[in-house]
N, C-alpha and C. Protein backbone atom coordinates (compact mmCIF):
# COMPACT_ATOMS: atom_id res chain seq x y z
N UNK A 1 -74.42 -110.26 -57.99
CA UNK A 1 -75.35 -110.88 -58.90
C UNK A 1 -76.26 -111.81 -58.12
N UNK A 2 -77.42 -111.78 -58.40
CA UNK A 2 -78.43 -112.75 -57.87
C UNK A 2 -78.80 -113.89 -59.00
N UNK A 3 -78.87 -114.98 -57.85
CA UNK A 3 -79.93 -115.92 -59.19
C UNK A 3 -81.07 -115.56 -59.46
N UNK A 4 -81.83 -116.13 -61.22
CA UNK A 4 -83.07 -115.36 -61.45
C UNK A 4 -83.69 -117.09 -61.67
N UNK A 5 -84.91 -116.85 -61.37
CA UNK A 5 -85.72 -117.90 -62.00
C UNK A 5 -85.68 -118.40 -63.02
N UNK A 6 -86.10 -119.66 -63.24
CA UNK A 6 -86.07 -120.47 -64.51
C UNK A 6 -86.81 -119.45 -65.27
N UNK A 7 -86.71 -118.80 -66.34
CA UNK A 7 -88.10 -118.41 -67.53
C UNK A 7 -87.06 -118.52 -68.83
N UNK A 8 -87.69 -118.48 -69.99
CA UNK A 8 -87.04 -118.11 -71.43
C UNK A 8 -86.43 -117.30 -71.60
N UNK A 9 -86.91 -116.18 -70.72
CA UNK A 9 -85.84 -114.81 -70.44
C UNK A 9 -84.24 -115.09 -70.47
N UNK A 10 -84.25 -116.39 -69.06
CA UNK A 10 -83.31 -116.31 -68.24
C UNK A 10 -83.13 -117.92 -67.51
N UNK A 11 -82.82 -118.14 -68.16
CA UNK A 11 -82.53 -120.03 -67.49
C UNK A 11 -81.68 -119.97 -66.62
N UNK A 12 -82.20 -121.26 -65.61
CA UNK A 12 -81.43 -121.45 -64.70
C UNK A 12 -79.96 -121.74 -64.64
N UNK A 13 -79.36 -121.58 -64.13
CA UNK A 13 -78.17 -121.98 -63.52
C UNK A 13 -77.60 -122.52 -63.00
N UNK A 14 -76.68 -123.31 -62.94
CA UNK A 14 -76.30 -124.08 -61.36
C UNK A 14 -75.46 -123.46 -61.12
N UNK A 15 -75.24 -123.90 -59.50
CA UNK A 15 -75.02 -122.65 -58.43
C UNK A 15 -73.10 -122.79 -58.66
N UNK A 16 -72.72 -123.93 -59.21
CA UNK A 16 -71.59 -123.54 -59.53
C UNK A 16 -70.91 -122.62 -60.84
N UNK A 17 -71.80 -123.29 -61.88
CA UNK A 17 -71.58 -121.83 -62.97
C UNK A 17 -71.62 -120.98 -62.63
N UNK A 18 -72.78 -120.40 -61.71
CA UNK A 18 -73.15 -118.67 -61.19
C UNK A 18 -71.80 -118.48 -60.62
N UNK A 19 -71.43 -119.20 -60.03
CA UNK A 19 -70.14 -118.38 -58.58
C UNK A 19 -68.91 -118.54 -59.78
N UNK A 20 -68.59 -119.02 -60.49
CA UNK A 20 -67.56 -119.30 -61.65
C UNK A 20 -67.72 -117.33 -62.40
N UNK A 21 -68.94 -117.64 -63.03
CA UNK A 21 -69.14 -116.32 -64.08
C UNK A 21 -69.00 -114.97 -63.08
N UNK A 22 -69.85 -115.54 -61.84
CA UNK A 22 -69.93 -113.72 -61.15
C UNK A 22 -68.50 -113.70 -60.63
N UNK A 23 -67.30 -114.29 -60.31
CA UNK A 23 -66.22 -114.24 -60.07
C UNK A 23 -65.39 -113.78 -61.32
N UNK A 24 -65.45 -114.14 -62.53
CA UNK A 24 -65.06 -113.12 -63.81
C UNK A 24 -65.41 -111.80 -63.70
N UNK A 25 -67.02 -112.21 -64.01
CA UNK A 25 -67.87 -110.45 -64.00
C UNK A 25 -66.68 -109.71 -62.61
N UNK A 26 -66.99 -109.99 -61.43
CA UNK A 26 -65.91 -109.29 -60.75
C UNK A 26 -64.97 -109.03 -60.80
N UNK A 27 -64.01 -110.07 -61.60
CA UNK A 27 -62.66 -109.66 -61.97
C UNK A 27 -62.45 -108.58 -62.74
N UNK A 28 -63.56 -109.03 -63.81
CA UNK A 28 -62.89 -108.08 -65.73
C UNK A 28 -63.42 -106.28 -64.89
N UNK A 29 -63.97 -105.61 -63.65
CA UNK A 29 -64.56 -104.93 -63.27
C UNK A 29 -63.58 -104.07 -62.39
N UNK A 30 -62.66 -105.16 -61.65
CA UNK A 30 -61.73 -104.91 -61.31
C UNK A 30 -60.63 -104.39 -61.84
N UNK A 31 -60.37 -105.10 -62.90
CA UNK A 31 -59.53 -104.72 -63.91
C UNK A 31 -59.67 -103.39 -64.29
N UNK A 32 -60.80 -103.64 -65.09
CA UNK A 32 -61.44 -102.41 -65.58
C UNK A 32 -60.41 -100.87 -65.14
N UNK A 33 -61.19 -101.15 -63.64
CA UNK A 33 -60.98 -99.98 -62.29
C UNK A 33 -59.30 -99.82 -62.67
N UNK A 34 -58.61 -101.16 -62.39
CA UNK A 34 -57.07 -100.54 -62.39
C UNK A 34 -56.56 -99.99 -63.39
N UNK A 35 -57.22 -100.39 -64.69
CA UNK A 35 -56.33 -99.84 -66.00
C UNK A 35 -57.24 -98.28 -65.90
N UNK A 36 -57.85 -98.05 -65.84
CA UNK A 36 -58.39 -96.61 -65.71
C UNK A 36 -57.60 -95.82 -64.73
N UNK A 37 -56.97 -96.11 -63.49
CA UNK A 37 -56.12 -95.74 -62.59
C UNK A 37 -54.94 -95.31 -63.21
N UNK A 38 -54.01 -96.97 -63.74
CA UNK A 38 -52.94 -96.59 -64.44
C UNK A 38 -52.79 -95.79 -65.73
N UNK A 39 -53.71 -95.30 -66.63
CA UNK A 39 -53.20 -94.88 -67.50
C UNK A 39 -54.45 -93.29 -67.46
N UNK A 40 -55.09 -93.52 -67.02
CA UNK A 40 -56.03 -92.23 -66.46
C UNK A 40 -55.53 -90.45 -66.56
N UNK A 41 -54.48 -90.79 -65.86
CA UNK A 41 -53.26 -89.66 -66.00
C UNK A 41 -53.27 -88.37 -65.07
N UNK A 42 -54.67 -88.27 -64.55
CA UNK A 42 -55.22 -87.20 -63.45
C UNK A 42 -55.61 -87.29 -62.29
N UNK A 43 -55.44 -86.57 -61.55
CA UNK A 43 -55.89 -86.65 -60.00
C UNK A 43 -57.24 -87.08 -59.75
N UNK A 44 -57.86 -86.95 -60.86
CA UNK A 44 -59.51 -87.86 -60.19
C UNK A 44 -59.23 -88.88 -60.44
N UNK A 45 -58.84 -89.43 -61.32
CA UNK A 45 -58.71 -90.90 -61.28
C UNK A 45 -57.59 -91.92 -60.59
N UNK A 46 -56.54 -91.01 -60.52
CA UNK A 46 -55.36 -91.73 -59.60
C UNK A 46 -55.71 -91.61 -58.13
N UNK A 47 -55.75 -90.69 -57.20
CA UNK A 47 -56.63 -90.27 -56.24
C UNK A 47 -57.76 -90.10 -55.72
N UNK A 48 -58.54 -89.19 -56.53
CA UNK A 48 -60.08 -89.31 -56.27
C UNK A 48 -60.78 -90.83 -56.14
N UNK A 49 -59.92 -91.97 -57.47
CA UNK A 49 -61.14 -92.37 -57.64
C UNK A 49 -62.54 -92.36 -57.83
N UNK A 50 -62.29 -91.28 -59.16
CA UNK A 50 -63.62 -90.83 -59.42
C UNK A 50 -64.13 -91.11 -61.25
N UNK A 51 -64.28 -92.33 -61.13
CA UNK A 51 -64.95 -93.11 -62.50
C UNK A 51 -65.84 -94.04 -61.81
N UNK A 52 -66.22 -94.67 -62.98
CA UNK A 52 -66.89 -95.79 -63.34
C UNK A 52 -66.03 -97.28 -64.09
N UNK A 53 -66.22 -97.67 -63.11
CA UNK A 53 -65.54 -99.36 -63.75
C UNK A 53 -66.64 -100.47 -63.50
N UNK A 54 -67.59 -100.57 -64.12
CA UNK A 54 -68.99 -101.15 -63.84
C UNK A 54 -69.44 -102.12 -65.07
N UNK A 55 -69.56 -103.24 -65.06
CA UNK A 55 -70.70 -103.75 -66.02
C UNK A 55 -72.18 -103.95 -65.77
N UNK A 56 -72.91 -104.10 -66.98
CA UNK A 56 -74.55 -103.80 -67.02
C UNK A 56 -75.23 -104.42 -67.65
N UNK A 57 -76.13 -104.76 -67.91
CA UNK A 57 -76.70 -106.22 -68.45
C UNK A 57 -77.91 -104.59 -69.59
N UNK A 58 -77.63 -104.66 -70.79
CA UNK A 58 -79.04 -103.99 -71.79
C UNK A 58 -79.70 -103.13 -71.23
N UNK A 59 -80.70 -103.68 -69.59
CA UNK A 59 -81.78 -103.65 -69.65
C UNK A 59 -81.18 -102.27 -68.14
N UNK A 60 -79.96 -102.32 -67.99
CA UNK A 60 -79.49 -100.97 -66.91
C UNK A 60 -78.84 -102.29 -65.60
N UNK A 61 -79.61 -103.21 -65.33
CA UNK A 61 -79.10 -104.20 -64.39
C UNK A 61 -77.63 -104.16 -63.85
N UNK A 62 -77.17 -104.20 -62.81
CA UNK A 62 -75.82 -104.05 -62.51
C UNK A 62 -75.34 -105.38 -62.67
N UNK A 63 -74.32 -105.85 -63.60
CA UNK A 63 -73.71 -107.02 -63.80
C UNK A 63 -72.86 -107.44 -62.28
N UNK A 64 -71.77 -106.33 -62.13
CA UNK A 64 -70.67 -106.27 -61.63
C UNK A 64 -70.45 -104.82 -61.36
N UNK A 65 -69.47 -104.30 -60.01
CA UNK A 65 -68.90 -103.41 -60.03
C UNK A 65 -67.27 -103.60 -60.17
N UNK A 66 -66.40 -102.45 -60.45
CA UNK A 66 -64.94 -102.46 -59.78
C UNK A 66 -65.01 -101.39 -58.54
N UNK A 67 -63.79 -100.84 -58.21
CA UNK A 67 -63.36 -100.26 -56.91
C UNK A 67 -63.68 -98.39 -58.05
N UNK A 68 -64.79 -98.00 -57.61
CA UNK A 68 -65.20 -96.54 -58.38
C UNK A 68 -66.46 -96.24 -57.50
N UNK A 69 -66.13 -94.92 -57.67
CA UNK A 69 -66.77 -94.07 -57.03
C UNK A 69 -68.01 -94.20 -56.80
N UNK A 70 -69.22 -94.63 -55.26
CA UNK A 70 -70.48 -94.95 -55.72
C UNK A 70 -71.31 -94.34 -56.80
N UNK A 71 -71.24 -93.33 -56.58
CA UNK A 71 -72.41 -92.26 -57.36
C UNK A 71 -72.55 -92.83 -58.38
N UNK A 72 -71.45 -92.79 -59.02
CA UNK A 72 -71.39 -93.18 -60.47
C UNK A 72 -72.01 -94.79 -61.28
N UNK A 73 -71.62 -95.36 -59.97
CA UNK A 73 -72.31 -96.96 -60.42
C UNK A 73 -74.30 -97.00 -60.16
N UNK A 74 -74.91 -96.28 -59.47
CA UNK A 74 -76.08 -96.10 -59.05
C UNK A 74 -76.16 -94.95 -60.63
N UNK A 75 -75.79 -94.77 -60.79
CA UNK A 75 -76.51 -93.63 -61.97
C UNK A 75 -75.89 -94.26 -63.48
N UNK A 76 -74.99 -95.33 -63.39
CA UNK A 76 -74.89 -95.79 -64.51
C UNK A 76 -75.98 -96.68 -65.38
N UNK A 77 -76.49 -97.69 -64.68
CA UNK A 77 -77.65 -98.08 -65.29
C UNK A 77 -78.74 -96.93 -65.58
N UNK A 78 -78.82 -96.16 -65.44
CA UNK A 78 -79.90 -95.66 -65.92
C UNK A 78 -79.00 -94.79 -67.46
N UNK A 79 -78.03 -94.65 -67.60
CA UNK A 79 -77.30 -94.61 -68.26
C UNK A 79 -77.29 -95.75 -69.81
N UNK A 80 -76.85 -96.42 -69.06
CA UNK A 80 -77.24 -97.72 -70.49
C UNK A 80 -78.71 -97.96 -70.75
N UNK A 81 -79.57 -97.54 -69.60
CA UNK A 81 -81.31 -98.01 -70.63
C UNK A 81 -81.26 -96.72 -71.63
């Protein structure tokens, strides 16, 4: 996650909230990734590692990733617009 400029869009931050929230966003992403592992039930997902464990902000923006397959995180935002 990057910081964004002050606008109405998107207010600033301080730099300790940011590292607080993007350390969740990373966690719940992580997570994500493992419960898809454990209960998944198939060789792409126990092995392959072949999902998506990703969050995305509306607009396609990558929030966060977990531990999943690149392809899938580069083609997911375009997915959620």
């Amino acid at each position: 996650m990057q910081s964004r400029a002050n606008t109405p869009e998107s207010p600033a931050v301080d730099p300790i909230t940011f590292e607080i929230l993007s350390h969740r966003l990373q966690r719940i992403a992580k997570e994500m990734g493992s419960t898809i592992e454990r209960v998944g039930g198939t060789v792409n997902t126990t092995q392959l590692h072949d999902y998506m464990a990703s969050l995305y902000r509306a607009d396609g923006e990558i929030l966060a990733t977990g531990e999943s397959a690149p392809w899938h995180v580069a083609w997911g935002g375009c997915t959620v617009r």
